[in-house]
PDB file of N, CA and C in Angstrom:
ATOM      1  N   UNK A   1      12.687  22.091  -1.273  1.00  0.00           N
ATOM      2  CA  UNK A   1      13.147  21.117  -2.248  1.00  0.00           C
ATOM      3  C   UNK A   1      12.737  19.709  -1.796  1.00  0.00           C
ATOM      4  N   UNK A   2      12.061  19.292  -2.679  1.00  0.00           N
ATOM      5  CA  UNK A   2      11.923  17.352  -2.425  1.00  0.00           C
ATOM      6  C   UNK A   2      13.182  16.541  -1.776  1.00  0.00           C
ATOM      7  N   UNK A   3      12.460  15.690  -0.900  1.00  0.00           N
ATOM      8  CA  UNK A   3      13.724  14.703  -0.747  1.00  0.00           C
ATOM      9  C   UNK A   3      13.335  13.485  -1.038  1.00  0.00           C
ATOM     10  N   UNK A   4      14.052  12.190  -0.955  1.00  0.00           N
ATOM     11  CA  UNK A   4      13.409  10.742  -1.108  1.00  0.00           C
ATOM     12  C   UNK A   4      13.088  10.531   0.066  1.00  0.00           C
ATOM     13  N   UNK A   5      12.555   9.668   0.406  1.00  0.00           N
ATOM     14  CA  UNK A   5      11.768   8.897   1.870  1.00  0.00           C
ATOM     15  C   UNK A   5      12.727   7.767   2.238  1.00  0.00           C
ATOM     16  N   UNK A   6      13.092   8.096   3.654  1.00  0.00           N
ATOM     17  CA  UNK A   6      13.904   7.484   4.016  1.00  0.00           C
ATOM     18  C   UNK A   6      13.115   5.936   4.273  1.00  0.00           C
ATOM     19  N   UNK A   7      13.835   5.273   4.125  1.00  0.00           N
ATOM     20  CA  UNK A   7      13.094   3.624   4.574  1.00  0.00           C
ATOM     21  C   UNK A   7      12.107   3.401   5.661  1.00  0.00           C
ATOM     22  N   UNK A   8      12.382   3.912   6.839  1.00  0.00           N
ATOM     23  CA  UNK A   8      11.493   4.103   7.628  1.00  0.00           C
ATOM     24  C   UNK A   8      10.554   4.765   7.478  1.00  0.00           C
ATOM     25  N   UNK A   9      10.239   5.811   6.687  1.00  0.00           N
ATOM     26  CA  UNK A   9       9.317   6.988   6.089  1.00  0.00           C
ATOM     27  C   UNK A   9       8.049   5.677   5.742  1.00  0.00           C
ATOM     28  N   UNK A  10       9.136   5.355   4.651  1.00  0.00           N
ATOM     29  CA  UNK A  10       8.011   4.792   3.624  1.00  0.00           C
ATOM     30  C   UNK A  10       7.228   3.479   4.110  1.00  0.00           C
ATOM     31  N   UNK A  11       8.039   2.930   5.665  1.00  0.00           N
ATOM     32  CA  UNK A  11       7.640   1.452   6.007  1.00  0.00           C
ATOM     33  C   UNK A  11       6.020   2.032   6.815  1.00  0.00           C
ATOM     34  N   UNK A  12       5.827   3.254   7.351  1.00  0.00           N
ATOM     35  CA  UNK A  12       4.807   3.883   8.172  1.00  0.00           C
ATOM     36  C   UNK A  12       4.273   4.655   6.968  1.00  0.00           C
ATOM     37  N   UNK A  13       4.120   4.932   6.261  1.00  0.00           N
ATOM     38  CA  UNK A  13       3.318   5.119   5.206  1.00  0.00           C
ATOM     39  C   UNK A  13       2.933   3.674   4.456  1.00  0.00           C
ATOM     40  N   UNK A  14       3.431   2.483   4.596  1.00  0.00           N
ATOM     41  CA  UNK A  14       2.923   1.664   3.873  1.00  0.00           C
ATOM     42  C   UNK A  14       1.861   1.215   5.205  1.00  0.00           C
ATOM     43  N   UNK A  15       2.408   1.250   6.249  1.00  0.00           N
ATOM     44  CA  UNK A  15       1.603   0.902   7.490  1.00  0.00           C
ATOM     45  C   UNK A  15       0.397   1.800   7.600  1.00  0.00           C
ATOM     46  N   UNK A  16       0.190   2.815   7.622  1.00  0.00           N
ATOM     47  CA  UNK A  16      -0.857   3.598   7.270  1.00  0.00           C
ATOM     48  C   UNK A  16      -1.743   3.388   5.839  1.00  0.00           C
ATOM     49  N   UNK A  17      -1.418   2.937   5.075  1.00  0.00           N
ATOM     50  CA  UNK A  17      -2.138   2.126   3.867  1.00  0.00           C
ATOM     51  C   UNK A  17      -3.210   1.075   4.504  1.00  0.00           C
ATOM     52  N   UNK A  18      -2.198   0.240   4.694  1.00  0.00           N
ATOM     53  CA  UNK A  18      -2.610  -1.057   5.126  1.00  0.00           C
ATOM     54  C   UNK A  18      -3.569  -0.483   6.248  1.00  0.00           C
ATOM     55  N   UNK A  19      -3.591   0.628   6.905  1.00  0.00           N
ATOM     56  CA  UNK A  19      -4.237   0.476   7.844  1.00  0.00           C
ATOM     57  C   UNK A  19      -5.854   0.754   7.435  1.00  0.00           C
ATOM     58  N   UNK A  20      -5.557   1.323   6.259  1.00  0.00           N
ATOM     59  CA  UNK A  20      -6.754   1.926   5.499  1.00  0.00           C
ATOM     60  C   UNK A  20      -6.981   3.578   5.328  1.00  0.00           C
ATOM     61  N   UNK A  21      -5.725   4.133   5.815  1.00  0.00           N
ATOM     62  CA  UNK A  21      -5.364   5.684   6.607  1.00  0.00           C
ATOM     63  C   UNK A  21      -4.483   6.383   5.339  1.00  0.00           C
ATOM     64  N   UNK A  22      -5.657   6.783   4.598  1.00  0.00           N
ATOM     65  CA  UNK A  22      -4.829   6.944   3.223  1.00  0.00           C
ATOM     66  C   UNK A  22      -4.224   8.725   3.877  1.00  0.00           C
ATOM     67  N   UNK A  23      -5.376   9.296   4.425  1.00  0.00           N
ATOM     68  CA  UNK A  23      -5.121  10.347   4.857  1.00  0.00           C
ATOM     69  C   UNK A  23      -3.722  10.691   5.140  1.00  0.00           C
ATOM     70  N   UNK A  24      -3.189   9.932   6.271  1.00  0.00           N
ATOM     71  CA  UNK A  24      -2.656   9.835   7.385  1.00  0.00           C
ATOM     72  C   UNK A  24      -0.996   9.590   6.378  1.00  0.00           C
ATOM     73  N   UNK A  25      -1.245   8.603   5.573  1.00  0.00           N
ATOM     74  CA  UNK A  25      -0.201   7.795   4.699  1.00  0.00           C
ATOM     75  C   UNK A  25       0.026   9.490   3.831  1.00  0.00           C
ATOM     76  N   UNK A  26      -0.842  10.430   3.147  1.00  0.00           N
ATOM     77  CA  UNK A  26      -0.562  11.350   2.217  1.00  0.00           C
ATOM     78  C   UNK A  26       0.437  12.390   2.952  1.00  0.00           C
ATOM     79  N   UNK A  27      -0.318  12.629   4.558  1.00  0.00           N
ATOM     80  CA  UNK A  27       0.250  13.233   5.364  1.00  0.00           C
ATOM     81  C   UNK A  27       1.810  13.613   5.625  1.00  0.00           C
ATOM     82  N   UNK A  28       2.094  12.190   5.798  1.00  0.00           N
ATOM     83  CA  UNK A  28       3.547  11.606   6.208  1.00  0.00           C
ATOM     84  C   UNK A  28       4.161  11.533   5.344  1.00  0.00           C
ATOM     85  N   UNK A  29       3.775  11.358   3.942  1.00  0.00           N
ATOM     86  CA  UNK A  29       4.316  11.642   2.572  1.00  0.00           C
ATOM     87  C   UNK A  29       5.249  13.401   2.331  1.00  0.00           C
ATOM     88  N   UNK A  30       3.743  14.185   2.443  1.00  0.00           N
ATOM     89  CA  UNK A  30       4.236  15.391   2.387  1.00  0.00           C
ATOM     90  C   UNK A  30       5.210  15.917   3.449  1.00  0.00           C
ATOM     91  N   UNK A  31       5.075  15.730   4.475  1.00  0.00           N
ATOM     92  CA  UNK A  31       5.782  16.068   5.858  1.00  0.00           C
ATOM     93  C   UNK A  31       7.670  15.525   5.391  1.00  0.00           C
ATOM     94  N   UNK A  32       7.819  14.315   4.953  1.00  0.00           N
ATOM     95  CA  UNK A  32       8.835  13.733   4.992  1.00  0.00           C
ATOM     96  C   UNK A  32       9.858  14.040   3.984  1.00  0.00           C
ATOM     97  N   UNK A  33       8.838  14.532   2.768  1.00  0.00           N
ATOM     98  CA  UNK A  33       9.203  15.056   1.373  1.00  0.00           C
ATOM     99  C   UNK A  33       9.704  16.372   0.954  1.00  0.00           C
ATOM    100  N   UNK A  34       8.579  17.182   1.893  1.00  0.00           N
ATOM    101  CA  UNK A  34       8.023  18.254   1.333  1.00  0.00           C
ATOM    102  C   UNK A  34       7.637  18.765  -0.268  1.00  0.00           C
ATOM    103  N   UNK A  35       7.570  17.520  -0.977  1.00  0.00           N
ATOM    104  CA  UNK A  35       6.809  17.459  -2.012  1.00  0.00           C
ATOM    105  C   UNK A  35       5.007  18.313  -1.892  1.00  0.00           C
ATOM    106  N   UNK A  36       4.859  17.952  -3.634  1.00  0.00           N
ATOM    107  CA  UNK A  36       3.734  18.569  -3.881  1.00  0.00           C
ATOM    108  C   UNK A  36       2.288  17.861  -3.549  1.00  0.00           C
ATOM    109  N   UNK A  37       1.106  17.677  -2.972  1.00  0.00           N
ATOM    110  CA  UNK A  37      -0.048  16.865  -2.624  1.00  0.00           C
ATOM    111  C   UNK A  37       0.222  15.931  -3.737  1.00  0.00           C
ATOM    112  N   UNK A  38      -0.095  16.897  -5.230  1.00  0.00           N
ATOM    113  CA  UNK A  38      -0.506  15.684  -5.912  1.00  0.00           C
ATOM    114  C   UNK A  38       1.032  14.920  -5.950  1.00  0.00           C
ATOM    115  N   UNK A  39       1.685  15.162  -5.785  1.00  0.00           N
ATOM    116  CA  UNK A  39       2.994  13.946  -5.932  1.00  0.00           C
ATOM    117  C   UNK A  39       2.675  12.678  -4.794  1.00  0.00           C
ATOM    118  N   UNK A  40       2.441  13.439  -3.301  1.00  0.00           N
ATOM    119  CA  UNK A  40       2.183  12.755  -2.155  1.00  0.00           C
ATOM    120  C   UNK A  40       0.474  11.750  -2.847  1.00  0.00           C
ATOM    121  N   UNK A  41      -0.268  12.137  -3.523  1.00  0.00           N
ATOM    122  CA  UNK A  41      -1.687  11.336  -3.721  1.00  0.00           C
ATOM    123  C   UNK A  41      -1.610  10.253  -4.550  1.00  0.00           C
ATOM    124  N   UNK A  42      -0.456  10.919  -5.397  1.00  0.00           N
ATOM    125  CA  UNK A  42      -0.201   9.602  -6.528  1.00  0.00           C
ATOM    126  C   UNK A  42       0.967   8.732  -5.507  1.00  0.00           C
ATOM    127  N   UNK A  43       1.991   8.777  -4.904  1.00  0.00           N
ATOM    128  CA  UNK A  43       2.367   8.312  -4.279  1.00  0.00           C
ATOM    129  C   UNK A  43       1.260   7.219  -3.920  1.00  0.00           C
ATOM    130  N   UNK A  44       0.452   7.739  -2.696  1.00  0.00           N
ATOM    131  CA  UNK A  44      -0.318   6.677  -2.074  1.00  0.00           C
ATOM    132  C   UNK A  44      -1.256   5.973  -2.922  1.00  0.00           C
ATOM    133  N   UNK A  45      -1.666   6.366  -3.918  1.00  0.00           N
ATOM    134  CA  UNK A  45      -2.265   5.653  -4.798  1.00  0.00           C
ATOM    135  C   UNK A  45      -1.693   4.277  -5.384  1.00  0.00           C
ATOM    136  N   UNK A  46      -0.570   4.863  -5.845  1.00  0.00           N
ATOM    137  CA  UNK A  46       0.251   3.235  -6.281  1.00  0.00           C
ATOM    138  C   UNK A  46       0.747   2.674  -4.939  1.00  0.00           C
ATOM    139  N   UNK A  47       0.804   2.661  -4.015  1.00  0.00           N
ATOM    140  CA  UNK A  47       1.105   1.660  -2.783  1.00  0.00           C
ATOM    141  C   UNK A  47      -0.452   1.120  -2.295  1.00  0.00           C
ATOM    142  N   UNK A  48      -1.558   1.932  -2.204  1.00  0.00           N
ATOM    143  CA  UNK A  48      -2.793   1.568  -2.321  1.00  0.00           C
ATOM    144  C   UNK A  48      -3.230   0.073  -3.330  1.00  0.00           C
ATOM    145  N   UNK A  49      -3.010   0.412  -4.887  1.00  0.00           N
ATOM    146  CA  UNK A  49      -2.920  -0.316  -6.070  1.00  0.00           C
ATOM    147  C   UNK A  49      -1.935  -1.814  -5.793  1.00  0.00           C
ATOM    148  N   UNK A  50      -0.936  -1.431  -5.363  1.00  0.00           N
ATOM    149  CA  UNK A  50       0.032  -2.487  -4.629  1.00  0.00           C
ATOM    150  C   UNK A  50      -0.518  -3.198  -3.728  1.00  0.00           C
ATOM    151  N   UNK A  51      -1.175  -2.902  -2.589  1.00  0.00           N
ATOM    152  CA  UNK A  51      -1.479  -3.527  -1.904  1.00  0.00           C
ATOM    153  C   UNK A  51      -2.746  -4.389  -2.164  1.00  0.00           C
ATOM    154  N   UNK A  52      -3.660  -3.589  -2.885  1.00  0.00           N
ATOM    155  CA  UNK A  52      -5.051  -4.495  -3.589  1.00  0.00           C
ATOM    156  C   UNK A  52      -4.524  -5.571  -4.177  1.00  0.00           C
ATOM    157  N   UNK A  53      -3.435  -5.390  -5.570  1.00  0.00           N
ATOM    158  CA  UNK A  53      -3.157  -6.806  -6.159  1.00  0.00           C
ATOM    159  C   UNK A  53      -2.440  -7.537  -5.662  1.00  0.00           C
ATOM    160  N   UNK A  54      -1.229  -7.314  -4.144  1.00  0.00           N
ATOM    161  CA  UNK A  54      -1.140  -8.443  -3.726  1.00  0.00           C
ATOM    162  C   UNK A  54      -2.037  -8.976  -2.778  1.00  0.00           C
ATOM    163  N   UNK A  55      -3.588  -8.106  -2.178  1.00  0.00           N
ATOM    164  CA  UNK A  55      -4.213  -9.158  -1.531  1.00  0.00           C
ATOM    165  C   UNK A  55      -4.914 -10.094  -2.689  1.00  0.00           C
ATOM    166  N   UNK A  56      -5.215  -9.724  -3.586  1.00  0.00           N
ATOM    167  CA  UNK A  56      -5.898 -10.031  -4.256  1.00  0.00           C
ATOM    168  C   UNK A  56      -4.829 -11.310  -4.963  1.00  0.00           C
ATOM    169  N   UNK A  57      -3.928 -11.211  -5.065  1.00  0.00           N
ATOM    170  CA  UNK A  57      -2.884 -12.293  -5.774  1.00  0.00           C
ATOM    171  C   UNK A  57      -3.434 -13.432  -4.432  1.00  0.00           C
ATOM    172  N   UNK A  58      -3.481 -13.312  -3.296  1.00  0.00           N
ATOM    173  CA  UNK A  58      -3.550 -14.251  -1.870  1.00  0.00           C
ATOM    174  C   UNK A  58      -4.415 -14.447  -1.961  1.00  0.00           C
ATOM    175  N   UNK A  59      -5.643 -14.061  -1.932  1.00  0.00           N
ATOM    176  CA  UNK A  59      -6.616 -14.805  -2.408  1.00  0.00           C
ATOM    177  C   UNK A  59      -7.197 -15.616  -3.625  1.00  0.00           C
ATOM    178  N   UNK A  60      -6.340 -15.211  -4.770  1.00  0.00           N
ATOM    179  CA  UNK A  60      -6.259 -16.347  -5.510  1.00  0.00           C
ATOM    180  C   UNK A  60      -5.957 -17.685  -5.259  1.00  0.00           C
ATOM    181  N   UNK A  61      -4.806 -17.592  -4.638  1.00  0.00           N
ATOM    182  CA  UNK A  61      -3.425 -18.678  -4.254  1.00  0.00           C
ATOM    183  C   UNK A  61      -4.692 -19.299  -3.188  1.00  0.00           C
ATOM    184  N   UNK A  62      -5.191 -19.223  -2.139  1.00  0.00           N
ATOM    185  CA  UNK A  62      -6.054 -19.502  -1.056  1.00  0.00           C
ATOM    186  C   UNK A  62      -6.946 -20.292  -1.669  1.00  0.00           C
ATOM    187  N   UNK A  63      -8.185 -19.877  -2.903  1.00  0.00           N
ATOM    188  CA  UNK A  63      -8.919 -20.086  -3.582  1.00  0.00           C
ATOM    189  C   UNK A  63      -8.674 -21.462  -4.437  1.00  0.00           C
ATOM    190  N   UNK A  64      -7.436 -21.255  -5.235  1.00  0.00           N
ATOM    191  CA  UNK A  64      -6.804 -22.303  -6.037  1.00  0.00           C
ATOM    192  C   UNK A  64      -6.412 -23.611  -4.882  1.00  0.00           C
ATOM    193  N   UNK A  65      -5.424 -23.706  -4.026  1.00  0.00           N
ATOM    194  CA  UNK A  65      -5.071 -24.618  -2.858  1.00  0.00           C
ATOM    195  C   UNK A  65      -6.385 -25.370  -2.390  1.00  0.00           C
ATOM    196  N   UNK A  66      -7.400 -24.130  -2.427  1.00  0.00           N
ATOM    197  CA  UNK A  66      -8.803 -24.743  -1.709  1.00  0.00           C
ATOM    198  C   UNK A  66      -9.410 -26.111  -2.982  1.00  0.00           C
ATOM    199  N   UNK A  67      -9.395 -25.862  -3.929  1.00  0.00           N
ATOM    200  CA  UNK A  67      -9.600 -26.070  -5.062  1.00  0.00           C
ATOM    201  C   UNK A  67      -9.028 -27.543  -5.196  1.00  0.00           C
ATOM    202  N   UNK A  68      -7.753 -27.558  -5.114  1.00  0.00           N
ATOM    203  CA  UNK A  68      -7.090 -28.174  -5.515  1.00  0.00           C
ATOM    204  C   UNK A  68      -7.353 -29.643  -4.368  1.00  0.00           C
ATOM    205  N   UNK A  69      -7.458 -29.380  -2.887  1.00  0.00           N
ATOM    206  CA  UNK A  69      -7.668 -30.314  -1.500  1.00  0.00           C
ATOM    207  C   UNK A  69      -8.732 -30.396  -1.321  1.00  0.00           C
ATOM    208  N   UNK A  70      -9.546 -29.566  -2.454  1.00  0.00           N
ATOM    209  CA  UNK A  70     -11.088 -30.634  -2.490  1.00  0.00           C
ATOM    210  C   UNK A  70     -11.750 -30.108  -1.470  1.00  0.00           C
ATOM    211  N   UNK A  71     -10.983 -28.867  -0.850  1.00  0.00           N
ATOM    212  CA  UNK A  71     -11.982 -28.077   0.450  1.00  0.00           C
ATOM    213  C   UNK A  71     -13.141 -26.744  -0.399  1.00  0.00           C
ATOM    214  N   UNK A  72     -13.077 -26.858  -1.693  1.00  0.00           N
ATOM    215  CA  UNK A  72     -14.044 -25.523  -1.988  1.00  0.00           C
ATOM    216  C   UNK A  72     -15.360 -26.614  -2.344  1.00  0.00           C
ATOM    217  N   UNK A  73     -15.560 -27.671  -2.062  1.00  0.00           N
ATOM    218  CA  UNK A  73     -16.884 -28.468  -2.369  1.00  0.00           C
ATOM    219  C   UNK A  73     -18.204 -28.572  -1.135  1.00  0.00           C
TER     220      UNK A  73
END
């Protein structure tokens, strides 16, 4: 039977994201869950997706600031 991911579960699966260790992140998914792959793939997929648009939000913000202090010239 499925369980939820305890906080710590999910802080080393987001750490394994970030690390680029999607593998590793699906792994620890299933292990912690005992859920189904594809539950564990879509899992890492949207924390994957998460993590792109907030780097991607930071490099906006970086871009714009630069912009703004006259350092992107």
């Amino acid at each position: 039977m499925k369980r939820e991911l305890k906080p710590e579960e999910h802080e080393e699966i987001v750490r394994a994201v970030a690390a680029g260790d999607r593998i590793k992140a699906t792994n620890i998914y299933l292990s912690a869950t005992e859920g189904s792959l594809t539950d564990a793939q879509n899992y890492v997929k949207r924390l994957t997706a998460e993590a792109e648009a907030a780097e991607s939000e930071q490099s906006l913000k970086k871009g714009k600031k630069r912009t703004e202090t006259g350092q992107d010239h």
